[in-house]
PDB file of N, CA and C in Angstrom:
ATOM      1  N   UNK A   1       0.846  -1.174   0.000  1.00  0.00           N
ATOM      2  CA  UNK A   1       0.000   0.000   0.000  1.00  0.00           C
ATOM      3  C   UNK A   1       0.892   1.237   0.000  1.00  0.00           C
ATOM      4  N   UNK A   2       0.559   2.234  -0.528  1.00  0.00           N
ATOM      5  CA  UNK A   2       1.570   3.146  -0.727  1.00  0.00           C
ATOM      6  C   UNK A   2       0.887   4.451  -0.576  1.00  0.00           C
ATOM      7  N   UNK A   3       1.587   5.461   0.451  1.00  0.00           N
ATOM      8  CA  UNK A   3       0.580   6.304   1.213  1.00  0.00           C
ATOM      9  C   UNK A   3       1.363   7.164   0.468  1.00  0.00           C
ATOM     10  N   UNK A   4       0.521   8.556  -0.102  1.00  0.00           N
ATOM     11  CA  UNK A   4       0.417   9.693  -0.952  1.00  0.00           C
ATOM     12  C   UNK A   4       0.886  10.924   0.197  1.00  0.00           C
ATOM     13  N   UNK A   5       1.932  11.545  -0.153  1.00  0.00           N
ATOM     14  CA  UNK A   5       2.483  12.307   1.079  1.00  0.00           C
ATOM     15  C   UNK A   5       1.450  13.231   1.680  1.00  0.00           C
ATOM     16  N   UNK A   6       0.011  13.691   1.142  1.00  0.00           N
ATOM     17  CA  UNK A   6      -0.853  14.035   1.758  1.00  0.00           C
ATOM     18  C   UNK A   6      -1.086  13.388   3.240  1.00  0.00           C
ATOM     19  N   UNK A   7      -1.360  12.100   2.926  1.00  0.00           N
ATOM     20  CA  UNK A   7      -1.489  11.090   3.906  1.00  0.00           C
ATOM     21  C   UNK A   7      -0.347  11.390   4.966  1.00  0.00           C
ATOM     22  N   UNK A   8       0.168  10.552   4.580  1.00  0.00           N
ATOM     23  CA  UNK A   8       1.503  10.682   5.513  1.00  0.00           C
ATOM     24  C   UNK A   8       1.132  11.659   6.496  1.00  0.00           C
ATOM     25  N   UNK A   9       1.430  12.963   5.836  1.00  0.00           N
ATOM     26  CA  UNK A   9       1.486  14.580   6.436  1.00  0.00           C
ATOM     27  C   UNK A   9       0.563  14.827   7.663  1.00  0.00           C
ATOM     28  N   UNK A  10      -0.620  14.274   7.133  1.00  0.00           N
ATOM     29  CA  UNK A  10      -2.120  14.332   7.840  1.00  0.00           C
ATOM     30  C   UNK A  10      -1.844  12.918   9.232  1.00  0.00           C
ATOM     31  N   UNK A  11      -1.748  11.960   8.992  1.00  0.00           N
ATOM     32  CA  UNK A  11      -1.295  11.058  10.013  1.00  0.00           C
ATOM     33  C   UNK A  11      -0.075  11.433  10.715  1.00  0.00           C
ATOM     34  N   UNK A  12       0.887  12.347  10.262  1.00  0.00           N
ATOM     35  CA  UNK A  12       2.146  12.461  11.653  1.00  0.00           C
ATOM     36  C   UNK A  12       1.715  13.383  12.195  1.00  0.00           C
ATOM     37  N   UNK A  13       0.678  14.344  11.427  1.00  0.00           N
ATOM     38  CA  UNK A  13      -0.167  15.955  12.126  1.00  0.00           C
ATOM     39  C   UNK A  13      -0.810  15.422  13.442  1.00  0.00           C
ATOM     40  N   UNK A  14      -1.795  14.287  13.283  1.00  0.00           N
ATOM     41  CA  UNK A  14      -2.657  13.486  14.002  1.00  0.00           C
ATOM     42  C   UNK A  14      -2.202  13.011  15.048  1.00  0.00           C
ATOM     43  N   UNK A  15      -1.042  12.387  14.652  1.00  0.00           N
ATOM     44  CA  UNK A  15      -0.090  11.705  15.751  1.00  0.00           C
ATOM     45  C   UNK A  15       0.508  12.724  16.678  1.00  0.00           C
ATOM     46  N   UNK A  16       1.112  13.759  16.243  1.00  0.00           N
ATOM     47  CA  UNK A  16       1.443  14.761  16.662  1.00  0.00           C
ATOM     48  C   UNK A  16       0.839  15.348  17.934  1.00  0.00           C
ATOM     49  N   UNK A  17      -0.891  15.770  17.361  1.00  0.00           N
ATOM     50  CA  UNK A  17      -1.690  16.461  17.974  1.00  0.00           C
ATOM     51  C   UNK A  17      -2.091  15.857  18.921  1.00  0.00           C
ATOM     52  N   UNK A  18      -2.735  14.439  18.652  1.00  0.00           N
ATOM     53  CA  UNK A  18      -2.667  13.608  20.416  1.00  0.00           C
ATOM     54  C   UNK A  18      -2.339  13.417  21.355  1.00  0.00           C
ATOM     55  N   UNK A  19      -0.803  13.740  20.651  1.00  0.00           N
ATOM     56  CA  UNK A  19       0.487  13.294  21.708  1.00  0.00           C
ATOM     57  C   UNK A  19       0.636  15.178  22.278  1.00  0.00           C
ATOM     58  N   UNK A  20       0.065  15.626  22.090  1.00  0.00           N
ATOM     59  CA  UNK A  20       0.169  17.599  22.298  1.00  0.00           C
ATOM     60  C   UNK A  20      -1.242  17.243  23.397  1.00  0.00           C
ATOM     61  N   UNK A  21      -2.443  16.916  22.976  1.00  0.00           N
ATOM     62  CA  UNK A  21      -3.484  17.112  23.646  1.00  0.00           C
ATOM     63  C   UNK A  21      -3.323  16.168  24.830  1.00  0.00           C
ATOM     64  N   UNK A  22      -2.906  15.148  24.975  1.00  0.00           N
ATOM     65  CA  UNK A  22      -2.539  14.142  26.326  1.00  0.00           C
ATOM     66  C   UNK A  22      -1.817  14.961  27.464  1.00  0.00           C
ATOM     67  N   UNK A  23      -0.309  15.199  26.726  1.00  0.00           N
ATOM     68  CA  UNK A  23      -0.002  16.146  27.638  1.00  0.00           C
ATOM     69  C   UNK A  23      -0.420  17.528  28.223  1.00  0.00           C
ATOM     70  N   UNK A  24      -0.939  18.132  27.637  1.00  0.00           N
ATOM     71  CA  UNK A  24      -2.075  18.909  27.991  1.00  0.00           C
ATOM     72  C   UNK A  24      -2.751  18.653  29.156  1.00  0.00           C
ATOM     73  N   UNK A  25      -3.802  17.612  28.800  1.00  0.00           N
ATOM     74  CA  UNK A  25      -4.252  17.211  29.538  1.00  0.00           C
ATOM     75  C   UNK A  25      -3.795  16.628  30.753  1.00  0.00           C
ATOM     76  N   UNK A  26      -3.020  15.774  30.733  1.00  0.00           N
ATOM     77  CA  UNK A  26      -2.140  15.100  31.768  1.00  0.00           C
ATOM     78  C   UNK A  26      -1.879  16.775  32.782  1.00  0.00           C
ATOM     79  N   UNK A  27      -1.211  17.332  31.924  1.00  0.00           N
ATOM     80  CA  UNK A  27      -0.406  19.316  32.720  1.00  0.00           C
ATOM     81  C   UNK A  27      -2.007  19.481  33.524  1.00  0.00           C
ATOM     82  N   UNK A  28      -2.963  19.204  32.910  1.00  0.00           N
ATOM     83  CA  UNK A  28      -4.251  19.869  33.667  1.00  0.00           C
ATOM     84  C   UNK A  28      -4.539  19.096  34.778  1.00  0.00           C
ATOM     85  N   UNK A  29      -5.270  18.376  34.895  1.00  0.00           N
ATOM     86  CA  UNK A  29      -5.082  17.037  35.760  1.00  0.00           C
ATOM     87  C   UNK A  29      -4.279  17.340  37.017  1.00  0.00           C
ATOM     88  N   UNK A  30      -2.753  17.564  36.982  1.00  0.00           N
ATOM     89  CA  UNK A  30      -1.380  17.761  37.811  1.00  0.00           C
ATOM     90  C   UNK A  30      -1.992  18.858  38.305  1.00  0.00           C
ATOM     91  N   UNK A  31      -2.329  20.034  37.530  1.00  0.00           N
ATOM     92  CA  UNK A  31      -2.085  21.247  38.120  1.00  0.00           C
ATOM     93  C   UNK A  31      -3.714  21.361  38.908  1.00  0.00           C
ATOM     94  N   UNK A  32      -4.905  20.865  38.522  1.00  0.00           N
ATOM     95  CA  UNK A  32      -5.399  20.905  39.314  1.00  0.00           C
ATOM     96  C   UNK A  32      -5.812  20.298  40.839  1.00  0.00           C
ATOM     97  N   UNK A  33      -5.210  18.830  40.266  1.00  0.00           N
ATOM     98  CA  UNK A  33      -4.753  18.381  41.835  1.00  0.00           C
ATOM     99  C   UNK A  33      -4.274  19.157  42.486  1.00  0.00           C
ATOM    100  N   UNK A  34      -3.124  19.778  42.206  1.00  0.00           N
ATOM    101  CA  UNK A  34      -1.566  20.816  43.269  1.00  0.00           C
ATOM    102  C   UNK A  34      -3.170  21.657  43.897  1.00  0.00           C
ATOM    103  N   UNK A  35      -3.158  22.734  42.878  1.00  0.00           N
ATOM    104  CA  UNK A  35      -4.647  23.751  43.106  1.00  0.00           C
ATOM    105  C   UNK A  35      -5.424  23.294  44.233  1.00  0.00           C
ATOM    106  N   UNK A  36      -6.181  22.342  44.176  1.00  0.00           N
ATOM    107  CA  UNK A  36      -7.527  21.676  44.933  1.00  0.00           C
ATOM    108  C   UNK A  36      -6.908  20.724  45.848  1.00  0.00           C
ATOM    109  N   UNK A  37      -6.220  20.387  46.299  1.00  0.00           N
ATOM    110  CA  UNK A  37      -5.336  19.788  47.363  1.00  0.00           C
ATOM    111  C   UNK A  37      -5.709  19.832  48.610  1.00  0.00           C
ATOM    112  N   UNK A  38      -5.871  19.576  49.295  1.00  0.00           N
ATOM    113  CA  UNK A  38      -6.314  19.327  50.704  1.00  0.00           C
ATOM    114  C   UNK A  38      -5.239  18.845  51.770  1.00  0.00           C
ATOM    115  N   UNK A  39      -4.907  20.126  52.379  1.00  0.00           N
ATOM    116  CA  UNK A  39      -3.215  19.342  53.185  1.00  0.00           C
ATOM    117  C   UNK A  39      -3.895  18.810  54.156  1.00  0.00           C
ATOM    118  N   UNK A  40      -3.196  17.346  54.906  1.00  0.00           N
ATOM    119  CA  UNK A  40      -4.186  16.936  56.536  1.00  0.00           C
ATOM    120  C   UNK A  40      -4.005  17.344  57.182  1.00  0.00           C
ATOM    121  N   UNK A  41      -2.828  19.056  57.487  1.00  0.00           N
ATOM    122  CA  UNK A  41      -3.164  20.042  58.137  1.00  0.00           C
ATOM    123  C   UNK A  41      -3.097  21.377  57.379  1.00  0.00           C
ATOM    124  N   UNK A  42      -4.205  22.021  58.276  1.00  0.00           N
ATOM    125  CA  UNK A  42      -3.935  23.431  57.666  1.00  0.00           C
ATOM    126  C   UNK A  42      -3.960  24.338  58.161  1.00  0.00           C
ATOM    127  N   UNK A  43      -3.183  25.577  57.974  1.00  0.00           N
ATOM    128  CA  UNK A  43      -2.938  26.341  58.431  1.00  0.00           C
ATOM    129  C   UNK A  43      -3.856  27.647  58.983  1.00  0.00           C
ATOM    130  N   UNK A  44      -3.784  28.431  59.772  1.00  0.00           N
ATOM    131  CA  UNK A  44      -4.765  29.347  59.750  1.00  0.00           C
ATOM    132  C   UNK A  44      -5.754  29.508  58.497  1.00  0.00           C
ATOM    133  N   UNK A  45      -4.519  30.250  57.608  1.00  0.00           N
ATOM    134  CA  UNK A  45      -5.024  31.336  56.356  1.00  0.00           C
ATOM    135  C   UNK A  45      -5.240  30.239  55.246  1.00  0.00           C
ATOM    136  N   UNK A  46      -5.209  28.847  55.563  1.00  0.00           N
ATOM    137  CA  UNK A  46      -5.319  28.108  54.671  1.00  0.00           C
ATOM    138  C   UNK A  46      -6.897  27.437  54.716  1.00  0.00           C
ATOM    139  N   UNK A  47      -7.058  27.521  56.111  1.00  0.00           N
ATOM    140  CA  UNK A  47      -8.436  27.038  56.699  1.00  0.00           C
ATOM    141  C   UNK A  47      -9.516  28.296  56.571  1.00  0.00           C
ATOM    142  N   UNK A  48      -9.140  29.616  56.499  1.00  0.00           N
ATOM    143  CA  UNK A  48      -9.710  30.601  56.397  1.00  0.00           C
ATOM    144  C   UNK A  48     -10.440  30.324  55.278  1.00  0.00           C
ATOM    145  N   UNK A  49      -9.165  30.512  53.887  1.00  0.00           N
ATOM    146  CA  UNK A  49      -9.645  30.355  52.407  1.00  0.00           C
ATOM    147  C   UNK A  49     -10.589  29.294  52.293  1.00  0.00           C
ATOM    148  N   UNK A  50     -10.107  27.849  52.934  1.00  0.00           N
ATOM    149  CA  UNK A  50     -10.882  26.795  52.429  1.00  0.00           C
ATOM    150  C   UNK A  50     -12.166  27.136  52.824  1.00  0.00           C
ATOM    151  N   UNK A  51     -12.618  27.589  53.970  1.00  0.00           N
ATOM    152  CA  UNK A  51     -14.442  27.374  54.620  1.00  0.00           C
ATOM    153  C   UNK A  51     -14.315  28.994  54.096  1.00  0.00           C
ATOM    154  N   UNK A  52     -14.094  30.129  53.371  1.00  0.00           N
ATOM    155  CA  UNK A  52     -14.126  31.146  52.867  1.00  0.00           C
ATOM    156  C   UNK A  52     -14.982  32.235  54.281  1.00  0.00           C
ATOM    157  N   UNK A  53     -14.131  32.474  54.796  1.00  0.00           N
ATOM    158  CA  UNK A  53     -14.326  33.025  56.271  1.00  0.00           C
ATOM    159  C   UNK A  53     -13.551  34.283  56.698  1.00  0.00           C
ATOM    160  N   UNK A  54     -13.863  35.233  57.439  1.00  0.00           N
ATOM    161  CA  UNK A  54     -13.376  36.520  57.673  1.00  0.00           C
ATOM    162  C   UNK A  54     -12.326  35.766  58.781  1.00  0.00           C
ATOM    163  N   UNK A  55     -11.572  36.680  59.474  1.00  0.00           N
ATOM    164  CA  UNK A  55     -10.307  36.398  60.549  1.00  0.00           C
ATOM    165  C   UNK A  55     -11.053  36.513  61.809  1.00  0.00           C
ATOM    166  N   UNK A  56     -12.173  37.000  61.861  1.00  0.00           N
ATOM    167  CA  UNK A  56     -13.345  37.299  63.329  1.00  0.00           C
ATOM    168  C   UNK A  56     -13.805  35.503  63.587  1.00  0.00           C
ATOM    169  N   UNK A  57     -14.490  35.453  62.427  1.00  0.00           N
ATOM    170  CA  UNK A  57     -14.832  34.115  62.657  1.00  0.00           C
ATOM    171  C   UNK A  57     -13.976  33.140  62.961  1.00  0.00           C
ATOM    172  N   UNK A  58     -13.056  32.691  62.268  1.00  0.00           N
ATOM    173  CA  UNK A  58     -11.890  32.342  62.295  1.00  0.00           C
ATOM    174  C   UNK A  58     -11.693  31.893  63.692  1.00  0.00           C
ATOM    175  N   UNK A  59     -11.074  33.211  64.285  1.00  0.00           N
ATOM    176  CA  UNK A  59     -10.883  33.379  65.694  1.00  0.00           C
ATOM    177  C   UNK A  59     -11.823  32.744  66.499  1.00  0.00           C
ATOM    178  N   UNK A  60     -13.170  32.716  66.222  1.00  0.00           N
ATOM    179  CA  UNK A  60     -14.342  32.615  66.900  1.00  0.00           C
ATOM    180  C   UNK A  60     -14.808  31.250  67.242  1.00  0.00           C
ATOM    181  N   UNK A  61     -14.661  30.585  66.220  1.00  0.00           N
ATOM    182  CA  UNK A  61     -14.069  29.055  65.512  1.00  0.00           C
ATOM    183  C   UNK A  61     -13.070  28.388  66.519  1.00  0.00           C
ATOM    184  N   UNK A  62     -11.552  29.190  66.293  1.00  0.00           N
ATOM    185  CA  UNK A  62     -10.721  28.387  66.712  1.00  0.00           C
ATOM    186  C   UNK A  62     -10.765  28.645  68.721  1.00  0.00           C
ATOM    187  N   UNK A  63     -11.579  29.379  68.815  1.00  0.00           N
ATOM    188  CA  UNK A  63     -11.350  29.378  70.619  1.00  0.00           C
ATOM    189  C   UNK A  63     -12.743  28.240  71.049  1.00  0.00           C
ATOM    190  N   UNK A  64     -13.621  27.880  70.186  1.00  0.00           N
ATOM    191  CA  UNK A  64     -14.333  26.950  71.110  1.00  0.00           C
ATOM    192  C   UNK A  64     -13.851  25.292  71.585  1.00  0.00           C
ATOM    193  N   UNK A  65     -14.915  25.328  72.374  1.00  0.00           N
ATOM    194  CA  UNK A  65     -13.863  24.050  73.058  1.00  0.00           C
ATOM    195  C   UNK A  65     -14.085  22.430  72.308  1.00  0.00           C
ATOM    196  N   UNK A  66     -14.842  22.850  71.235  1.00  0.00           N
ATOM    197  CA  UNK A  66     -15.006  21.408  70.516  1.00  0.00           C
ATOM    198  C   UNK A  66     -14.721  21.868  68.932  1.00  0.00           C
ATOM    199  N   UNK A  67     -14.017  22.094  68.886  1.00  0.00           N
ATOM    200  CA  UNK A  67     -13.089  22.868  67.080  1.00  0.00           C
ATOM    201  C   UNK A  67     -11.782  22.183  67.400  1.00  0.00           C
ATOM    202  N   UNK A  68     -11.902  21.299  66.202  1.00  0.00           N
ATOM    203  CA  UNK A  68     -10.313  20.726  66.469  1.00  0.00           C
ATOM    204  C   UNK A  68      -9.498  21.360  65.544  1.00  0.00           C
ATOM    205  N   UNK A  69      -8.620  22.327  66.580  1.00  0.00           N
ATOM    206  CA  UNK A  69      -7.291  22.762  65.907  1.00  0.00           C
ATOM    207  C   UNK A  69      -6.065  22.087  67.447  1.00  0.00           C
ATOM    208  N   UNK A  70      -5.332  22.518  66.644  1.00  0.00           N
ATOM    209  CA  UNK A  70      -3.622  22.019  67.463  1.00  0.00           C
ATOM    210  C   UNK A  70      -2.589  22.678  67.191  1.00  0.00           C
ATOM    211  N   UNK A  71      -2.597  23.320  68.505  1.00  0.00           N
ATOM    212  CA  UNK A  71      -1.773  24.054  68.956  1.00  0.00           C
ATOM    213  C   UNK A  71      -0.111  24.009  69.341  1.00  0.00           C
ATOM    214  N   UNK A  72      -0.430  22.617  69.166  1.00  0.00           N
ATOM    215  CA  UNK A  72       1.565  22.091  69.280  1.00  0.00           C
ATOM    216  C   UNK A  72       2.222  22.784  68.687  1.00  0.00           C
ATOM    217  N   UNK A  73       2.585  23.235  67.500  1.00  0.00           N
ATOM    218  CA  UNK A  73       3.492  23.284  66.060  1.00  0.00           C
ATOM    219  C   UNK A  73       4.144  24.603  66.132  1.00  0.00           C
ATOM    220  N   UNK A  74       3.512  25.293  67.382  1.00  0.00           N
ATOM    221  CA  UNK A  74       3.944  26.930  67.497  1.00  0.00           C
ATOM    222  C   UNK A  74       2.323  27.830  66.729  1.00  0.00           C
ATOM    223  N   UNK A  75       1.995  27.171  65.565  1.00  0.00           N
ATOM    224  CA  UNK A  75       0.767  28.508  65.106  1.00  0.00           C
ATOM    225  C   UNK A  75      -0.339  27.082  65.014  1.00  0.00           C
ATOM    226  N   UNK A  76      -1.313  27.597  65.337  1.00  0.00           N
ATOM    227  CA  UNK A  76      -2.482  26.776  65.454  1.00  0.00           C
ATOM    228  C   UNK A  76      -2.640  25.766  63.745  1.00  0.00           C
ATOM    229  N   UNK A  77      -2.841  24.779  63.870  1.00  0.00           N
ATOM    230  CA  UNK A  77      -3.335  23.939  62.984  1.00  0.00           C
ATOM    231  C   UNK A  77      -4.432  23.262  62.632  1.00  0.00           C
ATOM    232  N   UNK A  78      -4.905  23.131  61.525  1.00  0.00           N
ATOM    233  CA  UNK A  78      -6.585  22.489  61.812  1.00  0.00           C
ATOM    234  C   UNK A  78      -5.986  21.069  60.834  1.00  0.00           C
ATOM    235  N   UNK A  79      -6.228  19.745  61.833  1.00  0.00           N
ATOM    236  CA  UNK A  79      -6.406  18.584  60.852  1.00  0.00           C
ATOM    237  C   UNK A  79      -7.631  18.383  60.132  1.00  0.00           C
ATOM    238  N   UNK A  80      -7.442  18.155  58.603  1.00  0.00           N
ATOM    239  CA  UNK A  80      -8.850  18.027  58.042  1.00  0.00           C
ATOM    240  C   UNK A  80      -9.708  17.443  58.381  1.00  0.00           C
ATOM    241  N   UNK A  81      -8.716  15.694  58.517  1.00  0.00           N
ATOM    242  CA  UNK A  81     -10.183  14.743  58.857  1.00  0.00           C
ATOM    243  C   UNK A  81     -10.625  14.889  60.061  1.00  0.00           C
ATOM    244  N   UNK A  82     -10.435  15.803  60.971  1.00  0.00           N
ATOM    245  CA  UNK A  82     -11.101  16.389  61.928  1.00  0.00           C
ATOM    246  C   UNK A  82     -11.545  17.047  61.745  1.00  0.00           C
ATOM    247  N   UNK A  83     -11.434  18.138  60.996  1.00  0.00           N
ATOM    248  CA  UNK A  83     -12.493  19.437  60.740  1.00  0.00           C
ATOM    249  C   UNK A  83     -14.094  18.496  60.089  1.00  0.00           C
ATOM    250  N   UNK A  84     -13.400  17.646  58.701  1.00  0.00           N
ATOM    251  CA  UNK A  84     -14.499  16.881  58.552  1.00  0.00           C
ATOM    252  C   UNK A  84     -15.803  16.612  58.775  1.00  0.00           C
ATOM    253  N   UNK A  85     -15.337  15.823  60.231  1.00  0.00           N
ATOM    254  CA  UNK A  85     -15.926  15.368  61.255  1.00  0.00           C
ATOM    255  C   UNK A  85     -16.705  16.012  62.095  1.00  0.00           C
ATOM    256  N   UNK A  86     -15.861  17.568  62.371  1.00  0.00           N
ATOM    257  CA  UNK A  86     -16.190  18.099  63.005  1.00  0.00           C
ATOM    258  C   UNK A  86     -17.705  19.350  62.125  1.00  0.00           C
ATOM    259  N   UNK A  87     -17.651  19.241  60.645  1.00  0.00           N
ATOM    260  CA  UNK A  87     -18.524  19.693  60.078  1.00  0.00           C
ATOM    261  C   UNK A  87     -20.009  19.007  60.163  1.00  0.00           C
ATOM    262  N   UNK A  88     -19.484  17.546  60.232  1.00  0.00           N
ATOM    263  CA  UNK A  88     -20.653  17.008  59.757  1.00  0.00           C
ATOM    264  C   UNK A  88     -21.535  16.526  61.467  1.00  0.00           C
ATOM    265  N   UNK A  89     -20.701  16.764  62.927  1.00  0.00           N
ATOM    266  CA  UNK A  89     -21.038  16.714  63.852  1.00  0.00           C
ATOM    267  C   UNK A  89     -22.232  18.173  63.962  1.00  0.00           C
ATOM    268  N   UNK A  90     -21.676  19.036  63.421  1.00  0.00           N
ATOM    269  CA  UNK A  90     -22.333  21.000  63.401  1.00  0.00           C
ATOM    270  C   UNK A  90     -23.109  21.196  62.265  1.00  0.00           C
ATOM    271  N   UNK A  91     -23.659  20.157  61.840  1.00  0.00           N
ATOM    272  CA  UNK A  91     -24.458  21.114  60.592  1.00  0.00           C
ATOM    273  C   UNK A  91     -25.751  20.722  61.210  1.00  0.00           C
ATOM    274  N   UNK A  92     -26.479  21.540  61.128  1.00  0.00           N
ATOM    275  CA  UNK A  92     -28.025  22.054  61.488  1.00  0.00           C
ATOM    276  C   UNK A  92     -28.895  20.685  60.996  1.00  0.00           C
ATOM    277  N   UNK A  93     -29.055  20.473  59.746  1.00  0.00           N
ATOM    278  CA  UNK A  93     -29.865  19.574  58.950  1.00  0.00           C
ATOM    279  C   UNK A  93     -30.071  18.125  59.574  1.00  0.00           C
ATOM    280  N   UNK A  94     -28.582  17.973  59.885  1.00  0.00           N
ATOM    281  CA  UNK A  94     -28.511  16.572  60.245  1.00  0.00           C
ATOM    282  C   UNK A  94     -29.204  16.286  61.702  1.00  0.00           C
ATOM    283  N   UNK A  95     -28.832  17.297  62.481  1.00  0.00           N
ATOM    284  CA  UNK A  95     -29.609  17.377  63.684  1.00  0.00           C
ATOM    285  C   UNK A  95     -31.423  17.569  63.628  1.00  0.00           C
ATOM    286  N   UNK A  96     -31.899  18.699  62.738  1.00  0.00           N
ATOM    287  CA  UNK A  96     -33.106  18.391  62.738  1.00  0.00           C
ATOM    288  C   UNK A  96     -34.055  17.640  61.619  1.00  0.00           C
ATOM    289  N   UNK A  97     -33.350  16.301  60.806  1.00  0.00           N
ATOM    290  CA  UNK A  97     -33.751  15.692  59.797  1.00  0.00           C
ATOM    291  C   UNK A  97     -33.513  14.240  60.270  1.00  0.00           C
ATOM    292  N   UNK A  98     -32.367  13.922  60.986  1.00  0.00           N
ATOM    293  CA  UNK A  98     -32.135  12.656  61.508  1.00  0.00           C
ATOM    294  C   UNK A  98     -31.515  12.502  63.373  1.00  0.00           C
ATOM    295  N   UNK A  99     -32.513  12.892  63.172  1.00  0.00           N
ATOM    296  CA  UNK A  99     -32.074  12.784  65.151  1.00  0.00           C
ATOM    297  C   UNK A  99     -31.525  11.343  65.696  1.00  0.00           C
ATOM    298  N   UNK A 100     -31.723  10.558  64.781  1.00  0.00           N
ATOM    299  CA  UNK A 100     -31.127   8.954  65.537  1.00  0.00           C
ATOM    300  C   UNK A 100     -29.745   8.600  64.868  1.00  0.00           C
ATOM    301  N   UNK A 101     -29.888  10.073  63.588  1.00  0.00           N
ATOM    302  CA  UNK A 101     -28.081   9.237  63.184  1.00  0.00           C
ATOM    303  C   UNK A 101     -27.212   9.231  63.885  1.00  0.00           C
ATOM    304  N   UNK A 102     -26.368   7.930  63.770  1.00  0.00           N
ATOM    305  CA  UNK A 102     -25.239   7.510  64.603  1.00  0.00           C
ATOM    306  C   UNK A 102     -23.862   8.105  63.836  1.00  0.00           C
ATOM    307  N   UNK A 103     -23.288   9.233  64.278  1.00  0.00           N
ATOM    308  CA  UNK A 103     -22.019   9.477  63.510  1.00  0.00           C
ATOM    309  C   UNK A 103     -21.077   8.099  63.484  1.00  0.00           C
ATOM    310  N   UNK A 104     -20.269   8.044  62.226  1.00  0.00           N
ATOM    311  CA  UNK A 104     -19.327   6.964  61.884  1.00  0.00           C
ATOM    312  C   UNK A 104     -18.106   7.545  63.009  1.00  0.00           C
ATOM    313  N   UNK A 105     -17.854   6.168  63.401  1.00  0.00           N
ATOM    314  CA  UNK A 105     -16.248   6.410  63.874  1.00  0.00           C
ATOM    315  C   UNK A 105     -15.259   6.596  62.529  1.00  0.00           C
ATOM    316  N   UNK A 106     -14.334   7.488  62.269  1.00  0.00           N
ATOM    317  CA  UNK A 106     -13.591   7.410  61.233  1.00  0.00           C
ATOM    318  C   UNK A 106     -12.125   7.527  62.116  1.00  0.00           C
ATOM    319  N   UNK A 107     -10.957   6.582  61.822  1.00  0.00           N
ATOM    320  CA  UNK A 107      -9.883   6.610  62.519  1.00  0.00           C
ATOM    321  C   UNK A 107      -9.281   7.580  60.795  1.00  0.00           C
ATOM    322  N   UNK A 108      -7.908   8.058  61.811  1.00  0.00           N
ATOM    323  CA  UNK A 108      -7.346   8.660  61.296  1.00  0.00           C
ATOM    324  C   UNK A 108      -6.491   8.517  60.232  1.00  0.00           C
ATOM    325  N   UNK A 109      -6.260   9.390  58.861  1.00  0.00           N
ATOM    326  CA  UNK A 109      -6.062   8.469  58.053  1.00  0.00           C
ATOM    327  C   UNK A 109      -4.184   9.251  58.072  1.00  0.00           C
ATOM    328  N   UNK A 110      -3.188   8.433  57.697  1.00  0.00           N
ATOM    329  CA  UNK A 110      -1.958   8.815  58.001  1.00  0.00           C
ATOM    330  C   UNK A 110      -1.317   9.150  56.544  1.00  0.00           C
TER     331      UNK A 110
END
């Protein structure tokens, strides 16, 4: 079979462009993981951004006595899968929609 350099041209273009759009894609993928990332601790201004919160609240947040942050590290820290936990212990709905749910034990994930 004998391919007409049109051909050719058009199939290494093709080949080309896949191998352009993968990586692309693949670059997107990477970079939005990095972006949308979830550290299992976070920092003040990191916990601020994530629950999108003024520095009052914040504050307001981190002094009650059932908000898990940690204070070891020198600047306060919030572990996620505690915050988590600690969201789905505080949301309104769950309290007046299922009064018998049993929160999951979730151990900690390392």
């Amino acid at each position: 079979m004998q391919v007409t350099l049109d051909e050719f041209i058009a199939q290494h273009l093709e080949s080309k462009l896949d191998a352009m759009f993968q990586r692309a894609y693949d670059q997107g993928v990477a970079d939005a993981r990095k972006k949308y990332e979830v550290k299992p601790l976070m920092t003040r201004r990191q916990f601020m951004e994530f629950a999108n919160i003024s520095e009052a609240k914040c504050a307001q947040l981190f002094n009650r006595q059932d908000f898990p942050v940690n204070r070891e590290f020198g600047h306060p820290r919030v572990p996620t899968n505690l915050l988590y936990q600690w969201i789905e212990r505080n949301t309104d709905w769950v309290e007046a929609n299922m009064p018998n749910f049993k929160y999951p034990v979730r151990k900690a994930s390392v």
